[in-house]
N, C-alpha and C. Protein backbone atom coordinates (compact mmCIF):
# COMPACT_ATOMS: atom_id res chain seq x y z
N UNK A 1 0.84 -1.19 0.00
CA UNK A 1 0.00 0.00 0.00
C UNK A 1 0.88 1.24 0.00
N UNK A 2 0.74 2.46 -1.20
CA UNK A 2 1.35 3.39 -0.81
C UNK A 2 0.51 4.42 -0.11
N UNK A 3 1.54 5.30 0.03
CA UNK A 3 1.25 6.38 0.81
C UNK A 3 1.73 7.31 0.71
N UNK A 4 1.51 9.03 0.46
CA UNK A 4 2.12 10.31 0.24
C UNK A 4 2.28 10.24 -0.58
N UNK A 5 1.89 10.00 -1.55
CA UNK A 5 2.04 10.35 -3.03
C UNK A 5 1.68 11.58 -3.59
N UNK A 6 2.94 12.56 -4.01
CA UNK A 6 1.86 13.75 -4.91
C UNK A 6 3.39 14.41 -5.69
N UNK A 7 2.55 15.97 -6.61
CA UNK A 7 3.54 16.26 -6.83
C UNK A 7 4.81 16.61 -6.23
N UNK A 8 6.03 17.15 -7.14
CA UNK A 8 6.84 17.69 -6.44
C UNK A 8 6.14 19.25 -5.79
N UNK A 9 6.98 20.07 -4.66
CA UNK A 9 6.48 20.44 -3.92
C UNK A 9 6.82 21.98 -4.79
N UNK A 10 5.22 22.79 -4.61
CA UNK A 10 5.28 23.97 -5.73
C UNK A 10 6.36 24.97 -5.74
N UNK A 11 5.94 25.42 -6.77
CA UNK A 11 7.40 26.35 -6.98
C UNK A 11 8.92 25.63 -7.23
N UNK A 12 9.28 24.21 -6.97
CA UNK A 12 10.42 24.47 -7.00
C UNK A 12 10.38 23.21 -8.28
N UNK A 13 11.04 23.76 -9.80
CA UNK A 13 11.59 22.87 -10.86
C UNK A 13 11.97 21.21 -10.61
N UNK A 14 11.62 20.31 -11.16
CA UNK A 14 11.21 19.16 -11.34
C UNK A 14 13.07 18.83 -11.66
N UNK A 15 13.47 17.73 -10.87
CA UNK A 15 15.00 17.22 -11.02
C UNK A 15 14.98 16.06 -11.57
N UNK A 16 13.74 15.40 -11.99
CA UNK A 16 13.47 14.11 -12.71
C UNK A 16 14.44 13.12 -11.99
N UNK A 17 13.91 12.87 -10.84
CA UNK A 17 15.10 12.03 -10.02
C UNK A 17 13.79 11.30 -8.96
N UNK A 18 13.51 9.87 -8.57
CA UNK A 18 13.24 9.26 -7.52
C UNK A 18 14.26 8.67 -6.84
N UNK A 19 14.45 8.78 -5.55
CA UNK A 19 15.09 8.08 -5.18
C UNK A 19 14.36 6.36 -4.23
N UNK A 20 14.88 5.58 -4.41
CA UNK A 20 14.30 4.66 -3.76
C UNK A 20 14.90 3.88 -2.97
N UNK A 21 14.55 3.38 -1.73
CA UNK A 21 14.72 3.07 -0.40
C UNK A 21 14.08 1.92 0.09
N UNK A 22 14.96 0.82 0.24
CA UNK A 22 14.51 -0.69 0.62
C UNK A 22 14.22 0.00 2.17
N UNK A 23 13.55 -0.49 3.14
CA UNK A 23 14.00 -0.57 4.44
C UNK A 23 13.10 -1.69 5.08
N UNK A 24 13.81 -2.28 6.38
CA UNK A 24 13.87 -3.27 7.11
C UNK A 24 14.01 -3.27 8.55
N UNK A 25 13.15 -3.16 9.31
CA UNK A 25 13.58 -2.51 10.99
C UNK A 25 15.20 -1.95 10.80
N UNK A 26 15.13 -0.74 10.07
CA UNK A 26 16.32 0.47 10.14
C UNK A 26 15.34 1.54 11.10
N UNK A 27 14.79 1.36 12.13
CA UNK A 27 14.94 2.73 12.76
C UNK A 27 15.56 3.60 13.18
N UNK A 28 16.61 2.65 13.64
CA UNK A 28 18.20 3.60 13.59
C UNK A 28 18.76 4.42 13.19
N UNK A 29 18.48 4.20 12.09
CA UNK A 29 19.73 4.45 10.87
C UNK A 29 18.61 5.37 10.05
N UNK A 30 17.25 4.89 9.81
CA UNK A 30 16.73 5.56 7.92
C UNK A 30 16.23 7.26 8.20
N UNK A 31 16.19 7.47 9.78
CA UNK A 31 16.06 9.18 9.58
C UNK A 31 17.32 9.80 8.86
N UNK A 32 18.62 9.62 9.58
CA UNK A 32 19.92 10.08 9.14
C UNK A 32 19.68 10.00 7.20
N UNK A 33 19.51 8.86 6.99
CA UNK A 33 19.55 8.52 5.18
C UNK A 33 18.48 10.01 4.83
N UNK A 34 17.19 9.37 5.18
CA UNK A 34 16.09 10.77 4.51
C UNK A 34 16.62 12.29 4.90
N UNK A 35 17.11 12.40 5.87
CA UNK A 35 17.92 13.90 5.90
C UNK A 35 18.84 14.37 4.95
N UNK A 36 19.20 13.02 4.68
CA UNK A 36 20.45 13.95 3.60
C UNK A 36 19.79 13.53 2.34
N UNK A 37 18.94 13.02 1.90
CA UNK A 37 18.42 12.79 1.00
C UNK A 37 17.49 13.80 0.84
N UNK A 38 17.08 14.34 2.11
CA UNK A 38 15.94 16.18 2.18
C UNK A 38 17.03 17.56 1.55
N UNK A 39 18.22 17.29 1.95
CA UNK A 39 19.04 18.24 2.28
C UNK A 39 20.33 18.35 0.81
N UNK A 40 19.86 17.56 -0.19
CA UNK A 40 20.52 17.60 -1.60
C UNK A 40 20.75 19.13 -2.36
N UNK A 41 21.16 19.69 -3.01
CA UNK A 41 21.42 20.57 -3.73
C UNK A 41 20.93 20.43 -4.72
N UNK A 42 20.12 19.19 -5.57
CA UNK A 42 19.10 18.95 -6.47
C UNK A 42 18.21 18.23 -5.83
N UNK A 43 17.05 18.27 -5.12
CA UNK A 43 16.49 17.75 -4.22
C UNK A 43 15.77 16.84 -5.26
N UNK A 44 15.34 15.53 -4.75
CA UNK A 44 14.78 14.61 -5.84
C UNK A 44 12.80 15.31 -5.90
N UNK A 45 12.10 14.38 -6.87
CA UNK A 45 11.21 14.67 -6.99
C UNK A 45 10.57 14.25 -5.96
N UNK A 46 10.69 12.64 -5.75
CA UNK A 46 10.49 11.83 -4.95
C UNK A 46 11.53 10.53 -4.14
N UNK A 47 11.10 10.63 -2.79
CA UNK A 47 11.82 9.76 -2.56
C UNK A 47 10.61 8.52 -2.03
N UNK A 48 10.90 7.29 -2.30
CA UNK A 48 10.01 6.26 -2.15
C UNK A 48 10.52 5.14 -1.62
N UNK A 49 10.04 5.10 -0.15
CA UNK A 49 10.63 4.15 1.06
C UNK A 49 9.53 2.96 1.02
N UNK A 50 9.99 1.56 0.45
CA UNK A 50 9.11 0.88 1.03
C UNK A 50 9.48 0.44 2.50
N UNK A 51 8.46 0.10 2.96
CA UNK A 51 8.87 -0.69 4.22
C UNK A 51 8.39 -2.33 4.46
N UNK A 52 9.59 -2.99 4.16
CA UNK A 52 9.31 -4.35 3.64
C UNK A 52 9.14 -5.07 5.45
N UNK A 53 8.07 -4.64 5.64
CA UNK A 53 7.44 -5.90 6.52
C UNK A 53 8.29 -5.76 8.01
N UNK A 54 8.70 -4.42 8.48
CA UNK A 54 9.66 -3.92 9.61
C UNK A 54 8.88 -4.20 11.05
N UNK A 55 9.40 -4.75 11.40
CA UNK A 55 8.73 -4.74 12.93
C UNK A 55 9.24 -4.24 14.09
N UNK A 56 10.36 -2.96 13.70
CA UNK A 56 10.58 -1.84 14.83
C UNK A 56 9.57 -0.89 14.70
N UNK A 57 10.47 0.13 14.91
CA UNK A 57 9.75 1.81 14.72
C UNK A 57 9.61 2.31 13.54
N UNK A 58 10.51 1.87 11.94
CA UNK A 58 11.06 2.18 10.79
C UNK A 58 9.71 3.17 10.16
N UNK A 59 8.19 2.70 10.10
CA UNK A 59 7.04 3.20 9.82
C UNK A 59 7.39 5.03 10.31
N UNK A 60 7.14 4.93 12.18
CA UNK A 60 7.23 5.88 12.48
C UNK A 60 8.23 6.87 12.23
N UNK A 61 9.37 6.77 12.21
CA UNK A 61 10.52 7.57 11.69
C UNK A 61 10.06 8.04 10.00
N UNK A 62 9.93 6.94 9.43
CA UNK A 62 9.82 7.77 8.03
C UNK A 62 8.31 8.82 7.66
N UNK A 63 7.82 8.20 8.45
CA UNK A 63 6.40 9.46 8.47
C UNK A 63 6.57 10.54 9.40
N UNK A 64 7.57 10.73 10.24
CA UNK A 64 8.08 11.99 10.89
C UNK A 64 8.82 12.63 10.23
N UNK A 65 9.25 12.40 9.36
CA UNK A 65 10.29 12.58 7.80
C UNK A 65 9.01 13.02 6.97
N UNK A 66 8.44 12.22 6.45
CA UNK A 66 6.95 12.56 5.62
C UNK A 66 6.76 13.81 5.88
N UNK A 67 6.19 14.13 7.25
CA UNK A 67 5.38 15.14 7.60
C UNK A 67 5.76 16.60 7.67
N UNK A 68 7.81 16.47 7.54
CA UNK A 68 7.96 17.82 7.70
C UNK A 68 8.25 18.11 5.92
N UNK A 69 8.28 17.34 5.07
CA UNK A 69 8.31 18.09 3.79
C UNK A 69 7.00 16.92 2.72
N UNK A 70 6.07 17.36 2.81
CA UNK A 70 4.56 17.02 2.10
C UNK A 70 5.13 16.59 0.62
N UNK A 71 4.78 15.68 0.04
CA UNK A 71 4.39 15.27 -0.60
C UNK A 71 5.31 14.95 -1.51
N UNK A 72 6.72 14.66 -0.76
CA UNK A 72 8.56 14.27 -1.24
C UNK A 72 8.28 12.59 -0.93
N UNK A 73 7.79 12.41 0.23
CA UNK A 73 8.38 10.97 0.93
C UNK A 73 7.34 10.20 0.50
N UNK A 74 7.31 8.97 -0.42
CA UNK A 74 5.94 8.07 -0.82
C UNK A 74 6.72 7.02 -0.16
N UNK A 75 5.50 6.12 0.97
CA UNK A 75 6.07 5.08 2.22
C UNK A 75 5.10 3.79 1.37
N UNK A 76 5.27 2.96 0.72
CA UNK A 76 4.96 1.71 0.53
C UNK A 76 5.36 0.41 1.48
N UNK A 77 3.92 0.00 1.74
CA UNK A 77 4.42 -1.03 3.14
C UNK A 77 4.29 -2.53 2.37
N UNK A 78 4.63 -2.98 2.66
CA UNK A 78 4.53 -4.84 2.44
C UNK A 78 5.11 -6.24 3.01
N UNK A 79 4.44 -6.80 3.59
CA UNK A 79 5.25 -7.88 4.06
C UNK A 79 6.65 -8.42 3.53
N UNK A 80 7.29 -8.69 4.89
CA UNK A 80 8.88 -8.64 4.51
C UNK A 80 9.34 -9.98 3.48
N UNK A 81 9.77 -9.59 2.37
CA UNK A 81 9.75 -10.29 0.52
C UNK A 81 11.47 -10.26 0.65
N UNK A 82 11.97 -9.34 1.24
CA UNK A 82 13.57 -9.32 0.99
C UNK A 82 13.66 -7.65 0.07
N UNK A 83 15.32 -8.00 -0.22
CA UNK A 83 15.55 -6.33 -0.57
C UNK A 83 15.37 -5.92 -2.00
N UNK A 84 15.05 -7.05 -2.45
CA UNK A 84 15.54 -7.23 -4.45
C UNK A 84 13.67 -6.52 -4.34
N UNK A 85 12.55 -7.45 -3.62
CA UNK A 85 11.27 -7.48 -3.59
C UNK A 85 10.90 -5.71 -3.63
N UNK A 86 11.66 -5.58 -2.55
CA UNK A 86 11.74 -3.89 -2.23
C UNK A 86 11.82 -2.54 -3.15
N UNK A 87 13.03 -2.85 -3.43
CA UNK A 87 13.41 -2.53 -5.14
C UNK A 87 12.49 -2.70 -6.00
N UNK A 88 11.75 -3.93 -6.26
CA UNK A 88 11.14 -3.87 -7.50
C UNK A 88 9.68 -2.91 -7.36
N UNK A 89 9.40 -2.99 -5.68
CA UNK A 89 7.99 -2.35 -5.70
C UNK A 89 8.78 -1.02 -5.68
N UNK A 90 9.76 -0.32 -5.19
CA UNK A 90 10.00 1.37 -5.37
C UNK A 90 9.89 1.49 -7.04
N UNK A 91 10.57 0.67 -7.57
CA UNK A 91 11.10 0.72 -9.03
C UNK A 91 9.31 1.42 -9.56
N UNK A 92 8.54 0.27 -9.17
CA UNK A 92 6.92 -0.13 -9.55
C UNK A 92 6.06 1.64 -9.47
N UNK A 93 6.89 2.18 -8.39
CA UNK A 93 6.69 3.74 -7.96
C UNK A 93 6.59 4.92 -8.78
N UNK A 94 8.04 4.43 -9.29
CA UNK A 94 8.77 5.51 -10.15
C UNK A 94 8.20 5.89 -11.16
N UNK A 95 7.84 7.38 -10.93
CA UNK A 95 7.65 7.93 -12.51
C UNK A 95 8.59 9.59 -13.24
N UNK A 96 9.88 9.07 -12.55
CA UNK A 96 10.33 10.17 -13.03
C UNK A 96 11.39 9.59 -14.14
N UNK A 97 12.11 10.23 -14.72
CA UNK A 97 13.05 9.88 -15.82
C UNK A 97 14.45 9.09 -15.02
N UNK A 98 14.78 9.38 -13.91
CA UNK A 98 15.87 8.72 -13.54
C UNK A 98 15.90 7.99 -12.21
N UNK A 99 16.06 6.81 -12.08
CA UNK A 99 15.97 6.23 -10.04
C UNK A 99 17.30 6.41 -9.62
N UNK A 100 17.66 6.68 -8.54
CA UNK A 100 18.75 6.47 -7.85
C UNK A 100 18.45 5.37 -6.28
N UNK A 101 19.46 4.83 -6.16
CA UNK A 101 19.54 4.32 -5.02
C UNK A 101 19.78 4.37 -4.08
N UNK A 102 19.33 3.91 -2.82
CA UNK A 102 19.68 4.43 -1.77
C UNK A 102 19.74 3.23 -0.11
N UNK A 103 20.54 2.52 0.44
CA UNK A 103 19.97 1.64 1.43
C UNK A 103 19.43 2.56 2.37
N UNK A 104 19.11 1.92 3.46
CA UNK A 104 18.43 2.79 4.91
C UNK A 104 19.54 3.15 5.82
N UNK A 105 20.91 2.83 5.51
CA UNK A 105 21.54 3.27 6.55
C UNK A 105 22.54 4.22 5.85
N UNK A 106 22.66 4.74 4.60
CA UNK A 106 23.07 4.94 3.79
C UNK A 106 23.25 6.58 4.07
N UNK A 107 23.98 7.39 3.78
CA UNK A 107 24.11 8.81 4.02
C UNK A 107 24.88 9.40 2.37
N UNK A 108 24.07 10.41 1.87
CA UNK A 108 24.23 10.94 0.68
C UNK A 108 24.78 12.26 0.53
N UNK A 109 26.34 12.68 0.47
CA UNK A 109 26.95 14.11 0.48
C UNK A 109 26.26 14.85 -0.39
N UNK A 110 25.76 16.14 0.11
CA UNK A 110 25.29 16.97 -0.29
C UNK A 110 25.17 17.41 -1.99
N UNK A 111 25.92 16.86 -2.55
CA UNK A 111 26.31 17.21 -4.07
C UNK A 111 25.98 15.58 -4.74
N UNK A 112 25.30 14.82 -4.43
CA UNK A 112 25.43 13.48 -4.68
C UNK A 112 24.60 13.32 -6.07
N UNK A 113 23.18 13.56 -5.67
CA UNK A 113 21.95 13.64 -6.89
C UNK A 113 22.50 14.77 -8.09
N UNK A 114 23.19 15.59 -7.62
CA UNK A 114 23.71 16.57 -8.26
C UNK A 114 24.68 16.36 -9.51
N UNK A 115 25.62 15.63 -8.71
CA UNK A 115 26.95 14.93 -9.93
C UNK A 115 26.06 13.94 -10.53
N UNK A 116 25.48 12.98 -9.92
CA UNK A 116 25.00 11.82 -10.44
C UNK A 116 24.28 12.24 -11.48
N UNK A 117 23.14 13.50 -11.75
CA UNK A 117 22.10 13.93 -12.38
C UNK A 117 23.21 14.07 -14.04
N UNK A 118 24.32 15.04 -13.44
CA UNK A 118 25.16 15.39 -14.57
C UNK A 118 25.83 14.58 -15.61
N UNK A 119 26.40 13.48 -15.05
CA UNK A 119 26.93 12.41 -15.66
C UNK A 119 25.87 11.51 -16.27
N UNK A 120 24.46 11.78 -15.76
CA UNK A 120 22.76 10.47 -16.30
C UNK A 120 23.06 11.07 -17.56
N UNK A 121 22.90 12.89 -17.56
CA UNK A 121 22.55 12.96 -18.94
C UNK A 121 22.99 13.36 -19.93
N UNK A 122 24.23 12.98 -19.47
CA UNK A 122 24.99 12.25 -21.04
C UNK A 122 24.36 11.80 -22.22
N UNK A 123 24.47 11.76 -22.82
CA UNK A 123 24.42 10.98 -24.32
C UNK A 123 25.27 9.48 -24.12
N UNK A 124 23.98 8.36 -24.14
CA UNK A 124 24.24 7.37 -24.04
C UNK A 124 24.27 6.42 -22.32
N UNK A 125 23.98 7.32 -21.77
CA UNK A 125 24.40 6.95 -20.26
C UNK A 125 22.95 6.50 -19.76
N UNK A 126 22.88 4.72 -19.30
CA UNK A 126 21.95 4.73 -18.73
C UNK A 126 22.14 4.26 -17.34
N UNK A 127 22.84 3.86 -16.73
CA UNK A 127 23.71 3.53 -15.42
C UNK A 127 24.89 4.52 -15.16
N UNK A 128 25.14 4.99 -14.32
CA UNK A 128 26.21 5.78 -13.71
C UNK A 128 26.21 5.60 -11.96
N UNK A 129 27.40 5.86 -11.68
CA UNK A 129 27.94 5.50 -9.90
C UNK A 129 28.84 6.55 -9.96
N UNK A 130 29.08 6.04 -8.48
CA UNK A 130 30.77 6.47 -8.27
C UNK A 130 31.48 5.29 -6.80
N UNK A 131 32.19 6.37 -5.94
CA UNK A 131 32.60 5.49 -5.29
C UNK A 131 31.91 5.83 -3.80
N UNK A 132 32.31 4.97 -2.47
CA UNK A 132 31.67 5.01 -1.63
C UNK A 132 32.77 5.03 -0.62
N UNK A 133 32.63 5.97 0.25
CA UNK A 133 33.51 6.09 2.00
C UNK A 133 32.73 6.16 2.85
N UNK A 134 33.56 5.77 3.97
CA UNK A 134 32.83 5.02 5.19
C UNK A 134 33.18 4.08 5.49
N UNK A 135 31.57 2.79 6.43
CA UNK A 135 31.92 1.93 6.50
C UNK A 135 31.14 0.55 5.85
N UNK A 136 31.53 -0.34 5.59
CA UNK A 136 30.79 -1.15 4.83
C UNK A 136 30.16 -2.46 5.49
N UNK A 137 29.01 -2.75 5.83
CA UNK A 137 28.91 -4.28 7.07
C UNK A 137 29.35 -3.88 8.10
N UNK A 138 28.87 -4.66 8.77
CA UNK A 138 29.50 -4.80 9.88
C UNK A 138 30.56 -5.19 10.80
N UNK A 139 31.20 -5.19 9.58
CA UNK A 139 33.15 -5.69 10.28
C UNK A 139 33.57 -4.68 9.79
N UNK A 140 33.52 -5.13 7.97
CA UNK A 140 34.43 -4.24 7.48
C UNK A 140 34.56 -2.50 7.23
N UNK A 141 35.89 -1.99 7.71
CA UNK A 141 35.49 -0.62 7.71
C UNK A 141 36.69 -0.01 6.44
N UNK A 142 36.37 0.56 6.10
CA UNK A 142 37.50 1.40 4.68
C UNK A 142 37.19 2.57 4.56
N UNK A 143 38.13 3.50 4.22
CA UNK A 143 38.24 5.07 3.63
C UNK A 143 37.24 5.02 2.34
N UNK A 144 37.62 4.63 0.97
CA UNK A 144 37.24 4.65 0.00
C UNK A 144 37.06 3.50 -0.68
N UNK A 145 35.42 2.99 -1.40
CA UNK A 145 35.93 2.00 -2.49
C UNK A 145 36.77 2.09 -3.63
N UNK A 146 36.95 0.88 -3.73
CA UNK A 146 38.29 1.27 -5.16
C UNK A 146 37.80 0.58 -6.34
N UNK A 147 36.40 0.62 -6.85
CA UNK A 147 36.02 0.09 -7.75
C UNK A 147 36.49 1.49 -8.85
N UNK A 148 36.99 0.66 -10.20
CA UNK A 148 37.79 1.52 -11.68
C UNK A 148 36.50 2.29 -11.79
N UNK A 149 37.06 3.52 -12.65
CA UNK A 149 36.33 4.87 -12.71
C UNK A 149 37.08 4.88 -14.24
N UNK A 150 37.87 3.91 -14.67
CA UNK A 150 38.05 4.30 -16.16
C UNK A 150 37.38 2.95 -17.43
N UNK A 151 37.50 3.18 -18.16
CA UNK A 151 36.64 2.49 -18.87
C UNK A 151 37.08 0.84 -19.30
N UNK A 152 38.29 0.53 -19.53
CA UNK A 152 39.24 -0.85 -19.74
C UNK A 152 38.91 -1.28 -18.11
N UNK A 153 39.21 -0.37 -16.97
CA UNK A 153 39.24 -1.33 -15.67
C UNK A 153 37.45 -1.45 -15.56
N UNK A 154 36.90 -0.87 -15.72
CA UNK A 154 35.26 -1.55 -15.00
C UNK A 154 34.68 -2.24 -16.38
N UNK A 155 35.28 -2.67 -17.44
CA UNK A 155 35.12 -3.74 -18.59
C UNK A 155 36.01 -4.26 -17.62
N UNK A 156 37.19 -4.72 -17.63
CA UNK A 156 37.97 -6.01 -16.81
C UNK A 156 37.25 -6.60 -15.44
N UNK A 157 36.72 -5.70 -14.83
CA UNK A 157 35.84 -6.01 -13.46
C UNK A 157 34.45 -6.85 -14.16
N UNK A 158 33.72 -6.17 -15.16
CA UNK A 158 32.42 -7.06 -15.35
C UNK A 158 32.91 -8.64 -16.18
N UNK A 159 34.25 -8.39 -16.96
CA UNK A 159 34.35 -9.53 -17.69
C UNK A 159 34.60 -10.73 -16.60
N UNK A 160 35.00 -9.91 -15.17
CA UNK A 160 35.36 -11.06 -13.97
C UNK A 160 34.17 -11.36 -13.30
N UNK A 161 32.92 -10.93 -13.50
CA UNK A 161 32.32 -11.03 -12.89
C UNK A 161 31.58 -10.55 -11.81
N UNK A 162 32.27 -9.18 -12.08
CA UNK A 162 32.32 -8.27 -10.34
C UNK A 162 31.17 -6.87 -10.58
N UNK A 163 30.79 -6.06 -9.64
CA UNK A 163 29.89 -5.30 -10.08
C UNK A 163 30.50 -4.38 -10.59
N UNK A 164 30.38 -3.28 -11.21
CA UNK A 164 31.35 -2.32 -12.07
C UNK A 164 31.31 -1.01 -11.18
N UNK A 165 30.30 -0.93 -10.29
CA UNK A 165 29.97 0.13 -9.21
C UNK A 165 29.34 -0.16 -7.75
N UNK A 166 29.54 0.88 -6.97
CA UNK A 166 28.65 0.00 -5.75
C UNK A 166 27.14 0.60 -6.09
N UNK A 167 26.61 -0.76 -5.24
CA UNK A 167 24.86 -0.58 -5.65
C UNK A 167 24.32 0.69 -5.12
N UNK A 168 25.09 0.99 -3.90
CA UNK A 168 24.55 2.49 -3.45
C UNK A 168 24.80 3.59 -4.24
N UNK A 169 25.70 3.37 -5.04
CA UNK A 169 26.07 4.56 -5.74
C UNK A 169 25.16 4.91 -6.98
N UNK A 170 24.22 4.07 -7.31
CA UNK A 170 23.73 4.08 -9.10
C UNK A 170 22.81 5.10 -9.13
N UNK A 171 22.19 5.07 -10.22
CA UNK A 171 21.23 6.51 -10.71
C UNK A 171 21.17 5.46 -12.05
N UNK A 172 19.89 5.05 -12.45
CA UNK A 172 19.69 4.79 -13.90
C UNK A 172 18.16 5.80 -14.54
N UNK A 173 18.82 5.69 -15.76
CA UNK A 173 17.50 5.91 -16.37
C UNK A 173 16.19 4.91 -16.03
N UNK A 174 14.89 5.28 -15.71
CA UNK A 174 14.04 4.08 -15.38
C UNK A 174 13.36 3.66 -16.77
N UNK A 175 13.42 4.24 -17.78
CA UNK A 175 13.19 3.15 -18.97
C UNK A 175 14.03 1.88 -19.27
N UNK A 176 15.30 1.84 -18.55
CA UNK A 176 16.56 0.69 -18.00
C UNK A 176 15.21 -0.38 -17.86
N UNK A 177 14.55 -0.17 -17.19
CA UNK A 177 13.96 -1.57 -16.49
C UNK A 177 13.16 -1.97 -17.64
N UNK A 178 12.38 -1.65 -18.44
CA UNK A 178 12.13 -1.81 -19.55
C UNK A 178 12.35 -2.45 -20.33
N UNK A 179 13.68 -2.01 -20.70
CA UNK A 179 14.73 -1.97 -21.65
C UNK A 179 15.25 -3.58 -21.34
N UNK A 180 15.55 -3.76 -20.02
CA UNK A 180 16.82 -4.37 -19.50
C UNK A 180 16.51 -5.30 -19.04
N UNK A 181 15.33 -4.92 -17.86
CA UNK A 181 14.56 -6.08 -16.64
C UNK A 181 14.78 -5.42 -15.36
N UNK A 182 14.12 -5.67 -14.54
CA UNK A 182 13.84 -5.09 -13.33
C UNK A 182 15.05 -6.35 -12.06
N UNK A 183 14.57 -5.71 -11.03
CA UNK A 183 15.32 -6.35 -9.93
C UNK A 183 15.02 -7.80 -10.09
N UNK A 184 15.81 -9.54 -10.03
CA UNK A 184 15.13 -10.65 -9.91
C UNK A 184 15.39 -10.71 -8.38
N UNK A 185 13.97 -11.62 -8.07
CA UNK A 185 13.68 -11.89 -7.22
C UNK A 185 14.55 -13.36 -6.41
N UNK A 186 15.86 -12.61 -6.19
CA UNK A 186 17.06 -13.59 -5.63
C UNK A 186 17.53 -13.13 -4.65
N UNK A 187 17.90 -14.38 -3.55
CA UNK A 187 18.47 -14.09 -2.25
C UNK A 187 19.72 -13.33 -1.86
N UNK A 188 20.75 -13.51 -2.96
CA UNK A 188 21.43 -12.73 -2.90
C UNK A 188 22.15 -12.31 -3.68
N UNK A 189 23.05 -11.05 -3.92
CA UNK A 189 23.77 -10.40 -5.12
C UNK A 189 22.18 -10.13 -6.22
N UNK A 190 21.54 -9.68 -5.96
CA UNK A 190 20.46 -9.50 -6.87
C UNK A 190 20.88 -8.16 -7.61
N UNK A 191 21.49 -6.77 -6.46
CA UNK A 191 22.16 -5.57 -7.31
C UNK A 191 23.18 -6.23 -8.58
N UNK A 192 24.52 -7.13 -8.26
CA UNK A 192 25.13 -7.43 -9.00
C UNK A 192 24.61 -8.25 -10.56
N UNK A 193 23.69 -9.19 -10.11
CA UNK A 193 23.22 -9.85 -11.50
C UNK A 193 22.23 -8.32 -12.52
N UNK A 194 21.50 -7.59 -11.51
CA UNK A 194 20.75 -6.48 -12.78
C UNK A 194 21.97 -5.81 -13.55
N UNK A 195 23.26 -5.46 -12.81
CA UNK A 195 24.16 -4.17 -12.83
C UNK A 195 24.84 -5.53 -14.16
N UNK A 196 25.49 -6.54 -14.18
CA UNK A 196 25.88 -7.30 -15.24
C UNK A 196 25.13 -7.58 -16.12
N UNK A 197 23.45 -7.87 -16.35
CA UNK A 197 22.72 -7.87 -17.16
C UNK A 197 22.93 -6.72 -17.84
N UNK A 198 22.41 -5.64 -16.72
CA UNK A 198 22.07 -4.29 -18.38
C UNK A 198 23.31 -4.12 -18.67
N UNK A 199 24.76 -4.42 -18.17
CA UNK A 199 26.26 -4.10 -19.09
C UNK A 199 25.93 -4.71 -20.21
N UNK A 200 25.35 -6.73 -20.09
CA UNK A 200 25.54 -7.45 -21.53
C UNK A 200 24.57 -6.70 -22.38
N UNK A 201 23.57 -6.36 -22.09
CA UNK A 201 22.67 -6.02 -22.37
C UNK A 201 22.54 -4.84 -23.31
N UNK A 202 23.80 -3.92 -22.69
CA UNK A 202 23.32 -2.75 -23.71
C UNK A 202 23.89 -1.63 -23.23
């Protein structure tokens, strides 16, 4: 079931950007994500949180988020399907020209939708990333990912098999899913098999 659905909020120019948001008892964590996801320098049109079946607080936090900027935050609820499931119902959301991604614990520098927007609309570009700092899981902690940013190394990474970007980082065009196929409904690496499909793909 969704919820808050409307336009972008008046007066301010359309960034053709959803962003979309798996979440999972993140009460913790998914206010911090929607703040900086409020607080962009190209603010999205929409951002669209499902909430796959959470049995903390996750509801309440994102409708305290909802309520201070009308008609940004669309909350889709559904019994917990997993994160690919999640994805496919935000995807199901989307009606702007480009999705970006986002997990629930996830924090987005201020210029993020911004670069990402610049590099979408390219000529020819229907996937774009970058890299990610911080920390990753729950062990592992690192400065920067070091996934290639030039064109021979993230061809050598997909010919190995590997994702060519991190999943938090993407922004596609949403005619991609179309085009390409949407999230499959797999337990795991489900980002990696779409992100190697639409490479063979096109």
């Amino acid at each position: 079931m969704a919820t808050g659905r409307d336009h972008p909020e008046r007066g301010r120019p359309s960034s053709g950007i959803t962003v979309a948001v798996a979440a999972h008892d993140g009460a913790k964590v998914i206010g911090r994500c929607l703040d900086s996801l409020i607080e962009q320098t190209v603010l999205p049109d929409r951002i669209v949180v499902v909430d796959d079946g959470s049995t903390d607080e996750t509801a309440d936090v994102v409708a305290t988020r909802a309520l201070r900027r009308p008609g940004l935050i669309t909350v889709v609820s559904q019994p917990n399907r997993g994160v690919a499931a999640a994805l496919r119902a935000a995807v199901a959301e989307a009606d702007t020209e480009f999705v970006a991604i986002a997990d629930q614990d996830d924090w987005y520098a201020p210029r993020r939708l911004e670069v990402s927007l610049e590099l979408a609309q390219r000529p020819g570009a229907d996937m774009v990333g970058g890299q990610v700092t911080g920390r990753l899981g729950n062990r592992l902690r690192l400065t920067k990912s070091r996934v290639p940013t030039d064109v021979a190394g993230i061809a050598d990474r997909m010919s190995a098999g590997l994702d060519p970007l991190p999943h938090i980082t993407m922004m596609v065009r949403r005619d991609g899913f179309e085009r390409f196929g949407n999230y499959r409904l797999l337990r795991r690496a489900a980002d990696l098999e779409l992100m190697l499909r639409w490479a063979h793909r096109g």
